[in-house]
C-alpha atoms as a PDB file:
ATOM      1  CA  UNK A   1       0.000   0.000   0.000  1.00  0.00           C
ATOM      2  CA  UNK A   2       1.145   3.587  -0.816  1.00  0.00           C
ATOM      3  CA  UNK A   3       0.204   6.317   1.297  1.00  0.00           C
ATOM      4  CA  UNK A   4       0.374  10.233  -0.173  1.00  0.00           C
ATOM      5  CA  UNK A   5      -0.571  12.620   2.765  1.00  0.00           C
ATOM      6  CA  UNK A   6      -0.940  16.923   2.537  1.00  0.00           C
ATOM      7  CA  UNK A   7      -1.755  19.564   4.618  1.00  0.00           C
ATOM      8  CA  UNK A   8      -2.601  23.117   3.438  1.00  0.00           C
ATOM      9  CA  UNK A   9      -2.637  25.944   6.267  1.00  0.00           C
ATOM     10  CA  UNK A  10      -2.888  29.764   5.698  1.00  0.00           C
ATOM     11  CA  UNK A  11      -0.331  30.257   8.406  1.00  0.00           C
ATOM     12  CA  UNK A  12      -1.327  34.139   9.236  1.00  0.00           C
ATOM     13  CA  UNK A  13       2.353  34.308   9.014  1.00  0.00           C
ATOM     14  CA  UNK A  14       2.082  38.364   8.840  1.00  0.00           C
ATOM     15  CA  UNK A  15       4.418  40.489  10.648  1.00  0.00           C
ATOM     16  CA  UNK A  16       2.728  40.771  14.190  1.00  0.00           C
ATOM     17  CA  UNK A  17       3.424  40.344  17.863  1.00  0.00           C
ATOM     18  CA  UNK A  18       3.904  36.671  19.347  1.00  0.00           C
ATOM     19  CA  UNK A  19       3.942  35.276  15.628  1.00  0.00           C
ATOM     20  CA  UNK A  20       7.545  33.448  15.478  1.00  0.00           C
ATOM     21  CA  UNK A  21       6.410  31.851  18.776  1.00  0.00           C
ATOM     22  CA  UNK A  22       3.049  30.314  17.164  1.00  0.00           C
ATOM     23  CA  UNK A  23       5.189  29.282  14.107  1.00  0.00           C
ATOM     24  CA  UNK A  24       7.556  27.481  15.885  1.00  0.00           C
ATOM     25  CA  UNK A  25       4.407  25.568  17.848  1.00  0.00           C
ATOM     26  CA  UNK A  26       3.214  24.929  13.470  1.00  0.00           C
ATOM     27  CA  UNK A  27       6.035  23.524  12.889  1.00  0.00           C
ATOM     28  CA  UNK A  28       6.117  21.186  15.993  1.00  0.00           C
ATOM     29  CA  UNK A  29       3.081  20.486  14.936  1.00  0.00           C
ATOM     30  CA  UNK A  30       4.116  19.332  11.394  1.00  0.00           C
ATOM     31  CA  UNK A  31       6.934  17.601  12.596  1.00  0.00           C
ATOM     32  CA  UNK A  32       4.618  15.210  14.272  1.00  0.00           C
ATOM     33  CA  UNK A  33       2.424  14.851  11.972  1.00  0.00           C
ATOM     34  CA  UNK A  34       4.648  13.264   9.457  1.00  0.00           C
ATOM     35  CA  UNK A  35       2.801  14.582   5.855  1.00  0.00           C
ATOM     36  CA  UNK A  36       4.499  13.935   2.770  1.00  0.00           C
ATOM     37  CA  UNK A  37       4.221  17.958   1.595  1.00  0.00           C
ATOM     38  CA  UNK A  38       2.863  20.980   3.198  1.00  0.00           C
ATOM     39  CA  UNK A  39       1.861  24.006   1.651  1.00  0.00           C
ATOM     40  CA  UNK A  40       1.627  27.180   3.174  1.00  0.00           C
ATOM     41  CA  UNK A  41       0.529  30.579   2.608  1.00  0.00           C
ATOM     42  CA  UNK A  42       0.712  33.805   3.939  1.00  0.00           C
ATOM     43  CA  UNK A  43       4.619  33.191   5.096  1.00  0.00           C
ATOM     44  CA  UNK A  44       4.839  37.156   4.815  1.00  0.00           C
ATOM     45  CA  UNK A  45       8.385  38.127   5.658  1.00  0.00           C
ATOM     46  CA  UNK A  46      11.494  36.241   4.757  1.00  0.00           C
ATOM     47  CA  UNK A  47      12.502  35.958   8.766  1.00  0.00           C
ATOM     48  CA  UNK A  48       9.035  33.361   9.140  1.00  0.00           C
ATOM     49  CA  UNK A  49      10.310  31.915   5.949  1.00  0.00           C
ATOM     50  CA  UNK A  50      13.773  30.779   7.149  1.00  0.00           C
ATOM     51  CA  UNK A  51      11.950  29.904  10.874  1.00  0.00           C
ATOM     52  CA  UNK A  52       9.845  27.994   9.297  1.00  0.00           C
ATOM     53  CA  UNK A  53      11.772  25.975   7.039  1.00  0.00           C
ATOM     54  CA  UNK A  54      14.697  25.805   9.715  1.00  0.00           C
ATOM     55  CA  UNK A  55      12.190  25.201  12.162  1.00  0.00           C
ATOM     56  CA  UNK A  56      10.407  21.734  10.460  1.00  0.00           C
ATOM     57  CA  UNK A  57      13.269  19.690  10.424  1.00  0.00           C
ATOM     58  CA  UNK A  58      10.363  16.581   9.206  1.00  0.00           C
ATOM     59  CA  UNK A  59      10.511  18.486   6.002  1.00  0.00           C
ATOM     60  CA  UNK A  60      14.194  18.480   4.573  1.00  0.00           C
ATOM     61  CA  UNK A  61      12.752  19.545   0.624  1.00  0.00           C
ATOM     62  CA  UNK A  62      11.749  22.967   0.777  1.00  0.00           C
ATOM     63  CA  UNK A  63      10.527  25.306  -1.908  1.00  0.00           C
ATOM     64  CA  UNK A  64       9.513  29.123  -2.356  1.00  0.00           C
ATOM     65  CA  UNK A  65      10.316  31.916  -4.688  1.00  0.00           C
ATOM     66  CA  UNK A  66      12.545  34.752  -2.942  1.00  0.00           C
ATOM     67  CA  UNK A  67      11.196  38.366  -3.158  1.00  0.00           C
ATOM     68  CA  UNK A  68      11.785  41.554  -1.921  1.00  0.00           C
ATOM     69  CA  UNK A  69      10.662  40.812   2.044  1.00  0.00           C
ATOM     70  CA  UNK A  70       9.370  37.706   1.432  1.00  0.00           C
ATOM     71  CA  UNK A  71       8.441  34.698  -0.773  1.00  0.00           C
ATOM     72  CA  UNK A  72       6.133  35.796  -3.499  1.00  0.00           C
ATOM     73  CA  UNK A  73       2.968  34.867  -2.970  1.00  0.00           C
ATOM     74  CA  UNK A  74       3.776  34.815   0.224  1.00  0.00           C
ATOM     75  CA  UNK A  75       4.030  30.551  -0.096  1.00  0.00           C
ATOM     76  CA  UNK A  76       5.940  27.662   1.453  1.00  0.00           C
ATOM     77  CA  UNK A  77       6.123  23.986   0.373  1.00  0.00           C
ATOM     78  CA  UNK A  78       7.960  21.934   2.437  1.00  0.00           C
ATOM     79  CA  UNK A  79       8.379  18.080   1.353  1.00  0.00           C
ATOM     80  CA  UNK A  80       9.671  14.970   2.741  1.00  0.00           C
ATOM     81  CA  UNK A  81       9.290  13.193  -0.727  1.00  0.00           C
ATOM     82  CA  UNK A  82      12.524  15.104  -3.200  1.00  0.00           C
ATOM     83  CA  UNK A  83      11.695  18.095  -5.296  1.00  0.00           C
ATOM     84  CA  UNK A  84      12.367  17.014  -8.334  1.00  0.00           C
ATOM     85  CA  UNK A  85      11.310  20.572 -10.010  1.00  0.00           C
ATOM     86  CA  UNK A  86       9.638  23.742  -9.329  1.00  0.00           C
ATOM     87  CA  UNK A  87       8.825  26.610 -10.453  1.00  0.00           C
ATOM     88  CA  UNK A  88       6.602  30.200  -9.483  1.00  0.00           C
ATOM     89  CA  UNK A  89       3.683  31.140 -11.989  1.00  0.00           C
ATOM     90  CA  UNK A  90       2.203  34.989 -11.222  1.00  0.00           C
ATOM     91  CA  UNK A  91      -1.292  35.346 -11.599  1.00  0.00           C
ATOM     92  CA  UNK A  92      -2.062  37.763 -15.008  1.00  0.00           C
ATOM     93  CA  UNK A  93      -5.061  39.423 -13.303  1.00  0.00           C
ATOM     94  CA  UNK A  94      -3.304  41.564 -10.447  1.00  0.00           C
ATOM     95  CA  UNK A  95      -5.626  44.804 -10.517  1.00  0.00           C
ATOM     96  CA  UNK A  96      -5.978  47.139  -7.768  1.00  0.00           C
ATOM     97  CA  UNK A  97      -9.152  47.571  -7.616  1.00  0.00           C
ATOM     98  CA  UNK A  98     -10.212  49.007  -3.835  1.00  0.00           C
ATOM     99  CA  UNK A  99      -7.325  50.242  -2.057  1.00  0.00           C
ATOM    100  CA  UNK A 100      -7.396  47.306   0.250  1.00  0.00           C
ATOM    101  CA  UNK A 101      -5.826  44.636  -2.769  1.00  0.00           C
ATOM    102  CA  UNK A 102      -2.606  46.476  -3.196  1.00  0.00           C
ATOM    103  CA  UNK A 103      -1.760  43.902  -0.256  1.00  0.00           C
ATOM    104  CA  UNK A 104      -2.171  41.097  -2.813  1.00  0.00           C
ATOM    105  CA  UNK A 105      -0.633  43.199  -5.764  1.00  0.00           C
ATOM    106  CA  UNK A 106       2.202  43.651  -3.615  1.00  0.00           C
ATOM    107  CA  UNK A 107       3.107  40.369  -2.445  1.00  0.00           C
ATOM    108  CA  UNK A 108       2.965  39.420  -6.049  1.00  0.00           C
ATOM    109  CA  UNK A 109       0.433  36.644  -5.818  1.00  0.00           C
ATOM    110  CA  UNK A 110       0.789  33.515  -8.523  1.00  0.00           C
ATOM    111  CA  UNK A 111       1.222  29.185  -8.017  1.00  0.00           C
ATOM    112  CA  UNK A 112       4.139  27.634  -6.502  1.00  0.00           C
ATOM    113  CA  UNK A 113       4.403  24.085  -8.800  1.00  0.00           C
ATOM    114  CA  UNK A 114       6.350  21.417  -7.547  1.00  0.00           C
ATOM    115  CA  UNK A 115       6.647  17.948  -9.257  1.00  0.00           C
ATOM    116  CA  UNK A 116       8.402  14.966  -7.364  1.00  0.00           C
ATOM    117  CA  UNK A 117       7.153  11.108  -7.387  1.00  0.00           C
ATOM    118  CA  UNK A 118       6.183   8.481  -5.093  1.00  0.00           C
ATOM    119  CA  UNK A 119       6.424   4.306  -6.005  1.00  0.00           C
ATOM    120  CA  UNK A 120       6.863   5.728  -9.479  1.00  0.00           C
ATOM    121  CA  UNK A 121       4.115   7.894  -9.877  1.00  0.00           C
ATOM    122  CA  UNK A 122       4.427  11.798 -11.190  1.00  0.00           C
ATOM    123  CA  UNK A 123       3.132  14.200  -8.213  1.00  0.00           C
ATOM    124  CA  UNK A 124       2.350  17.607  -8.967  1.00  0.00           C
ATOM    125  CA  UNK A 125       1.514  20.030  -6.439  1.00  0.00           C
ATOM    126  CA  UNK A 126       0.095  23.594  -7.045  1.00  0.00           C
ATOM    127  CA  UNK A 127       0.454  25.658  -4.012  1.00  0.00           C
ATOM    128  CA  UNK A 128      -1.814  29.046  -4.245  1.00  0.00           C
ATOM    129  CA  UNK A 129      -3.173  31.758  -2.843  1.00  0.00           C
ATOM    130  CA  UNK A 130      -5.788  33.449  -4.715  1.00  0.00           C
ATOM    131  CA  UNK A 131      -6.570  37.812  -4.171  1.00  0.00           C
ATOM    132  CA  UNK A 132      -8.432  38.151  -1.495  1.00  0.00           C
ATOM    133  CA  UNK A 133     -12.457  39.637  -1.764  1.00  0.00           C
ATOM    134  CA  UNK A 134     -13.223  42.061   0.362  1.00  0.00           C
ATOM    135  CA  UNK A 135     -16.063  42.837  -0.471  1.00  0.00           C
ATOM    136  CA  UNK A 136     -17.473  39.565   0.906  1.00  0.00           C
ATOM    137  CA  UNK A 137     -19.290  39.268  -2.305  1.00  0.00           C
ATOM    138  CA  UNK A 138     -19.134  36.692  -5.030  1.00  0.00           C
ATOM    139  CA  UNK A 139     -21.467  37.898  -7.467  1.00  0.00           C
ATOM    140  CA  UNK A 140     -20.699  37.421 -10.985  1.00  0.00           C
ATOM    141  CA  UNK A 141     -20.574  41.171 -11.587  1.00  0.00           C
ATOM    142  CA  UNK A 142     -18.462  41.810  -8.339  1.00  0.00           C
ATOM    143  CA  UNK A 143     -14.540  43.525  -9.320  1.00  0.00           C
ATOM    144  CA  UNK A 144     -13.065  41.135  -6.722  1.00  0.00           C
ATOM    145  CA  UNK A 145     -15.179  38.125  -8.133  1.00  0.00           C
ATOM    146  CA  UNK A 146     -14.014  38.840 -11.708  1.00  0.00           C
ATOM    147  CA  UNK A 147     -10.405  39.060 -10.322  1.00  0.00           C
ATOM    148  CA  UNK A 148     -10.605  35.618  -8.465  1.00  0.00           C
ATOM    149  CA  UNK A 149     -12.176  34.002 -11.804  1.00  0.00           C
ATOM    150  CA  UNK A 150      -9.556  35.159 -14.318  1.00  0.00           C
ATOM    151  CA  UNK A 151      -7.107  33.769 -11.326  1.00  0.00           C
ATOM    152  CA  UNK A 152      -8.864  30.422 -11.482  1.00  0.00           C
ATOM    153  CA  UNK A 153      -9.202  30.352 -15.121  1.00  0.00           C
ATOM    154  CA  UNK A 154      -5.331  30.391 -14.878  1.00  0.00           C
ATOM    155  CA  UNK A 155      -5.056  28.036 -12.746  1.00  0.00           C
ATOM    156  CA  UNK A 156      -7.190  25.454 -14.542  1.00  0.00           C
ATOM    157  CA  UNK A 157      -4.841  26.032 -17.153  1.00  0.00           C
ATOM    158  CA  UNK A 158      -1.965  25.258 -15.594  1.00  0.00           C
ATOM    159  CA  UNK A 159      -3.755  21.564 -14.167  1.00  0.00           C
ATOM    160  CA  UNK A 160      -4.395  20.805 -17.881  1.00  0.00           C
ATOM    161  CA  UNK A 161      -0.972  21.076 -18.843  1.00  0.00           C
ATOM    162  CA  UNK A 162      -0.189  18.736 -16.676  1.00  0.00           C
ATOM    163  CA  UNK A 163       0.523  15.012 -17.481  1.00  0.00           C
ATOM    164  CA  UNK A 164      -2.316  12.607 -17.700  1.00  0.00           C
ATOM    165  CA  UNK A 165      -0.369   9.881 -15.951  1.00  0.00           C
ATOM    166  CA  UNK A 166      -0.254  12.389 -12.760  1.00  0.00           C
ATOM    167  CA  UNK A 167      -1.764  12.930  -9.512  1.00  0.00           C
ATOM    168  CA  UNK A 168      -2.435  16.373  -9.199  1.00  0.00           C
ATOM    169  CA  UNK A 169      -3.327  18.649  -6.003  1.00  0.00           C
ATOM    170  CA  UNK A 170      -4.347  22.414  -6.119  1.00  0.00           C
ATOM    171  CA  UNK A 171      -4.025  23.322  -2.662  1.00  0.00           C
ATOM    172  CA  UNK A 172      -4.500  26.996  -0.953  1.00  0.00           C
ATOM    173  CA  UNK A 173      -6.266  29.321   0.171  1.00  0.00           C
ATOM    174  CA  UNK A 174      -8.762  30.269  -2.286  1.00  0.00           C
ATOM    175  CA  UNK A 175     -10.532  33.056  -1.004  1.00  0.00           C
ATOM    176  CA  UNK A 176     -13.749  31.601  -2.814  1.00  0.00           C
ATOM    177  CA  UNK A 177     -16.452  29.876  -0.926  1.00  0.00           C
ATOM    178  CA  UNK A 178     -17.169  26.237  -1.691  1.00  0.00           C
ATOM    179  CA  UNK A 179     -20.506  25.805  -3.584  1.00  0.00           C
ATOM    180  CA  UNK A 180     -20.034  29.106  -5.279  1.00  0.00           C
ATOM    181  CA  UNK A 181     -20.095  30.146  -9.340  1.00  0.00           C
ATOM    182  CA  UNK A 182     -16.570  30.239  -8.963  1.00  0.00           C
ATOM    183  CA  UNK A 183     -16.068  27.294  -6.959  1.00  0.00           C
ATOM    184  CA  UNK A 184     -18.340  24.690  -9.658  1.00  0.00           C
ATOM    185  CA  UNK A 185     -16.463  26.179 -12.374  1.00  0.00           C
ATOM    186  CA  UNK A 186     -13.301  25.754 -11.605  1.00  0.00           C
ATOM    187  CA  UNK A 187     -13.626  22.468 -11.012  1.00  0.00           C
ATOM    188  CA  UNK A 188     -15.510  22.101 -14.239  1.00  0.00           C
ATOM    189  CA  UNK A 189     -12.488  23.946 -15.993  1.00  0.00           C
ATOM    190  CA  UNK A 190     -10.052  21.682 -14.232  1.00  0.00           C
ATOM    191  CA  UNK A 191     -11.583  18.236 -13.979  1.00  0.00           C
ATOM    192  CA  UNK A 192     -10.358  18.289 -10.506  1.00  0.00           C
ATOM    193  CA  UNK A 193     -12.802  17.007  -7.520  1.00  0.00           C
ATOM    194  CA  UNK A 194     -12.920  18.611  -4.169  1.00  0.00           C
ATOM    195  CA  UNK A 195     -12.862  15.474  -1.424  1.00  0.00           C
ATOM    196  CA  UNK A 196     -14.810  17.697   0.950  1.00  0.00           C
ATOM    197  CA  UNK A 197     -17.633  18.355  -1.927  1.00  0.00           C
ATOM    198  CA  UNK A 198     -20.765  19.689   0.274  1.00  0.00           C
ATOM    199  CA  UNK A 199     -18.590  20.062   3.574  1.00  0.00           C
ATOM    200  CA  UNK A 200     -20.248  23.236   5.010  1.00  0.00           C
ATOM    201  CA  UNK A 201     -18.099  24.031   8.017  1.00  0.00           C
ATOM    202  CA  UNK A 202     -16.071  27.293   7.675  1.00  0.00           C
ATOM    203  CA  UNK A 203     -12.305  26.971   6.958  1.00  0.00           C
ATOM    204  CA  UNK A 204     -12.117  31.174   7.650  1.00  0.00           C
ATOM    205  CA  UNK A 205     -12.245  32.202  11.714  1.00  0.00           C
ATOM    206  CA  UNK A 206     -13.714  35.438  11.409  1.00  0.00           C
ATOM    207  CA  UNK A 207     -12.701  38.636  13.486  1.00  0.00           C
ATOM    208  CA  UNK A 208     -15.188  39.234  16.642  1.00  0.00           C
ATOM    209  CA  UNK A 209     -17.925  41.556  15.873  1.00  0.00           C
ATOM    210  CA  UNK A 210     -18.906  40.067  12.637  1.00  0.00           C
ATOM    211  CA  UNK A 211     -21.519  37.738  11.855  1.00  0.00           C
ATOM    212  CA  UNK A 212     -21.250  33.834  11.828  1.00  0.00           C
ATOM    213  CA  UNK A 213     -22.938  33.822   8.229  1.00  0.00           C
ATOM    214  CA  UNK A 214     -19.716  35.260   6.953  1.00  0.00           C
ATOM    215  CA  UNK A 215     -17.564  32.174   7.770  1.00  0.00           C
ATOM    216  CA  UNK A 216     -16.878  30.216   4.410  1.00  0.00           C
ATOM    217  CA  UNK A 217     -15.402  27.048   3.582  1.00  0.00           C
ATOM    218  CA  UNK A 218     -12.337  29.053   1.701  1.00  0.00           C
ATOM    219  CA  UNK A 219      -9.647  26.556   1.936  1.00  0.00           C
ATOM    220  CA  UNK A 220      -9.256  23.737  -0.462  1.00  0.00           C
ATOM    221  CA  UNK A 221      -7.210  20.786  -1.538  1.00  0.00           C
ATOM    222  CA  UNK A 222      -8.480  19.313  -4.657  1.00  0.00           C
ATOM    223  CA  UNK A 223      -7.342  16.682  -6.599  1.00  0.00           C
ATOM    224  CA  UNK A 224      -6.706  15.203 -10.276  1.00  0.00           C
ATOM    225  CA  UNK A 225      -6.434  11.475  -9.845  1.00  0.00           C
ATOM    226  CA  UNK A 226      -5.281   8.942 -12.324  1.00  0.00           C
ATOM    227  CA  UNK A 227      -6.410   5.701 -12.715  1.00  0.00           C
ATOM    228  CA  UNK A 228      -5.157   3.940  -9.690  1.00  0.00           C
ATOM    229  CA  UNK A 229      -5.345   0.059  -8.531  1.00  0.00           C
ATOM    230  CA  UNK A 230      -7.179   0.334  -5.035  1.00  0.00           C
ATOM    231  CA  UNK A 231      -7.175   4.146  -4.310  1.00  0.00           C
ATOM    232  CA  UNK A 232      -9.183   5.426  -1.759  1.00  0.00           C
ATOM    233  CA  UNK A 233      -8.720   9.532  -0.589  1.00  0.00           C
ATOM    234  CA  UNK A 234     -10.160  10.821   2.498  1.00  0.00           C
ATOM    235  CA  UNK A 235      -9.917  14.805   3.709  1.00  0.00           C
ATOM    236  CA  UNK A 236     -10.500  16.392   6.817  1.00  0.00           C
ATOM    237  CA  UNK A 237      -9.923  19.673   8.586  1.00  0.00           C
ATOM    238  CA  UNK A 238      -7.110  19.968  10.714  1.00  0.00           C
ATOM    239  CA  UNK A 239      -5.393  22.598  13.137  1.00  0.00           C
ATOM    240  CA  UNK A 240      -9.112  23.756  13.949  1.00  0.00           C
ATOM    241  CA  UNK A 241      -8.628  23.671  17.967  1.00  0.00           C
ATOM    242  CA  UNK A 242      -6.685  25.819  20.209  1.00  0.00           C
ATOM    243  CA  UNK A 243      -2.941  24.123  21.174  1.00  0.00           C
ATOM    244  CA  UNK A 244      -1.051  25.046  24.306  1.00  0.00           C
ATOM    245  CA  UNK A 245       1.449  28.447  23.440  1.00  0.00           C
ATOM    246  CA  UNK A 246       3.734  30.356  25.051  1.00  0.00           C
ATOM    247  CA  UNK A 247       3.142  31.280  28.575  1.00  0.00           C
ATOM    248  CA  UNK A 248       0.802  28.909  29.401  1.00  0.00           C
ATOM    249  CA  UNK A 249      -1.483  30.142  26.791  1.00  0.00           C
ATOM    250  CA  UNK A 250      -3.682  28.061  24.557  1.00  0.00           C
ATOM    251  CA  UNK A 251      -4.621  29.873  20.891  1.00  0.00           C
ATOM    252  CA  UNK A 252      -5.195  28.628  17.420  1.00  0.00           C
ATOM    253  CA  UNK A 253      -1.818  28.244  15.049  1.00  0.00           C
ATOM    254  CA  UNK A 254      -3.755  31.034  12.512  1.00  0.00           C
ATOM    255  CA  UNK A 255      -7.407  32.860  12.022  1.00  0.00           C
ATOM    256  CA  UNK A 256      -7.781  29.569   9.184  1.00  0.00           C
ATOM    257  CA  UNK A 257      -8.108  25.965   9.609  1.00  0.00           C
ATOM    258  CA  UNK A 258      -6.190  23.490   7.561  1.00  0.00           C
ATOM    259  CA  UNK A 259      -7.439  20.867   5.608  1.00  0.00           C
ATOM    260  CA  UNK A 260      -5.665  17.546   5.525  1.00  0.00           C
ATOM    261  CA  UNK A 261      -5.686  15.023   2.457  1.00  0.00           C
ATOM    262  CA  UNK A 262      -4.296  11.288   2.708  1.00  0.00           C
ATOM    263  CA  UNK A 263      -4.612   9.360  -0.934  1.00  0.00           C
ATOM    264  CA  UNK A 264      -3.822   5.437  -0.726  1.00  0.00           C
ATOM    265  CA  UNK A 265      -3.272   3.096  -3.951  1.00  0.00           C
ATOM    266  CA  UNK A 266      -2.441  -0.455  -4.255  1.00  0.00           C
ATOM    267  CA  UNK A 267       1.702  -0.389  -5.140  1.00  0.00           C
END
């Protein structure tokens, strides 16, 4: 039996107080948990980066794209499995639309690719974090909306080039709720499946003083499979209680939860 396991985590990894003390509890955390490649996003300064990949000493394959102060796209894939190749892919559709998305223009927001292989089958990993909306609206007429569908048009393309023969996984932070317009057709542009297809709990822990209905499922890890003897896939939420901190504390790792994906096949 061959087991492929991932975790995707939008590690809030923003310059802030107390925040190289929660990322060294993450990457405790990821130590233990053993995953053959994590992706993570928001790794916002290069001083988390190094922590972080210093820091996960599970994970001795690490990838990102250097910046100006930080990775672009602000993303982090560490591997146990060799990185065989990778490369960064910006997003076309960058437009400042509100004053509050020069954030994303600025961190220079695209797909970290990564291929390596496991019992001799082609792995591709797409690590991404989509412009944020915040607006809160996903209307098809919405300037956010239109910016996170060109992004996810992109994106599709990039799965489709992609070998046949491969198992694919587009993992992130999407900024797109599941069941919306842009959700069903990017899977319909893609041919990938989402594992957690009608899961309603929130990925997305929202500030205090706004209301619950606001809390999407925004997180994904979905998959292109190939035809493979015996496979069975199961997905899951993870990092989505508080853990004990510094000083006695106990906090969530990040203001997202992660979502976990283990894929099995006959070898």
């Amino acid at each position: 039996m061959v087991h492929f396991s991932l975790v995707t985590f939008n590690c809030f990894g923003a310059p802030a107080p107390n925040v190289r003390r929660r990322l060294l509890v993450l990457a405790h955390e990821l130590n233990r948990r053993a995953d053959s490649v994590v992706c993570l996003q928001e790794a916002q300064a290069h001083a988390y980066c190094r922590l972080l990949v210093q820091a996960c000493i599970g994970y001795p394959f690490t990838c990102y794209e250097p910046f100006v102060h930080a990775p672009k796209g602000g993303l982090l894939t560490l591997a146990r499995l060799p990185i065989e190749q990778h490369e960064f892919v910006l997003y076309r559709s960058r437009r400042i639309v509100r004053p509050p998305a020069l954030m994303d223009w600025m961190l220079h927001k695209g797909v970290l690719l990564t291929r390596m292989s496991l019992a001799d089958l082609p792995i591709v990993v797409l690590n991404s974090h989509l412009s944020a909306n915040y607006s809160a609206n996903w209307n098809t007429g919405n300037h956010y909306a239109c910016i996170e569908h060109a992004q996810l048009q992109q994106l599709a393309e990039i799965v489709r080039a992609q070998p046949p023969e491969a198992l694919v996984v587009a993992a992130g932070d999407f900024n797109i709720p599941r069941g919306s317009w842009l959700y069903h057709d990017f899977l319909r542009e893609s041919s990938m499946t989402d594992p957690l297809a009608g899961d309603t709990r929130p990925t997305h822990r929202l500030p205090l003083g706004l209301p619950a209905r606001l809390a999407k499922a925004i997180d994904f890890a979905f998959v292109r499979l190939p035809e493979l003897p015996g496979l069975a896939i199961h997905s899951n939420l993870c990092f989505d209680q508080p853990l004990p901190l510094a000083g006695g504390r106990h906090g969530y790792l990040s203001d997202h939860y992660g979502v976990e994906l283990q894929i099995t096949w006959d070898g």
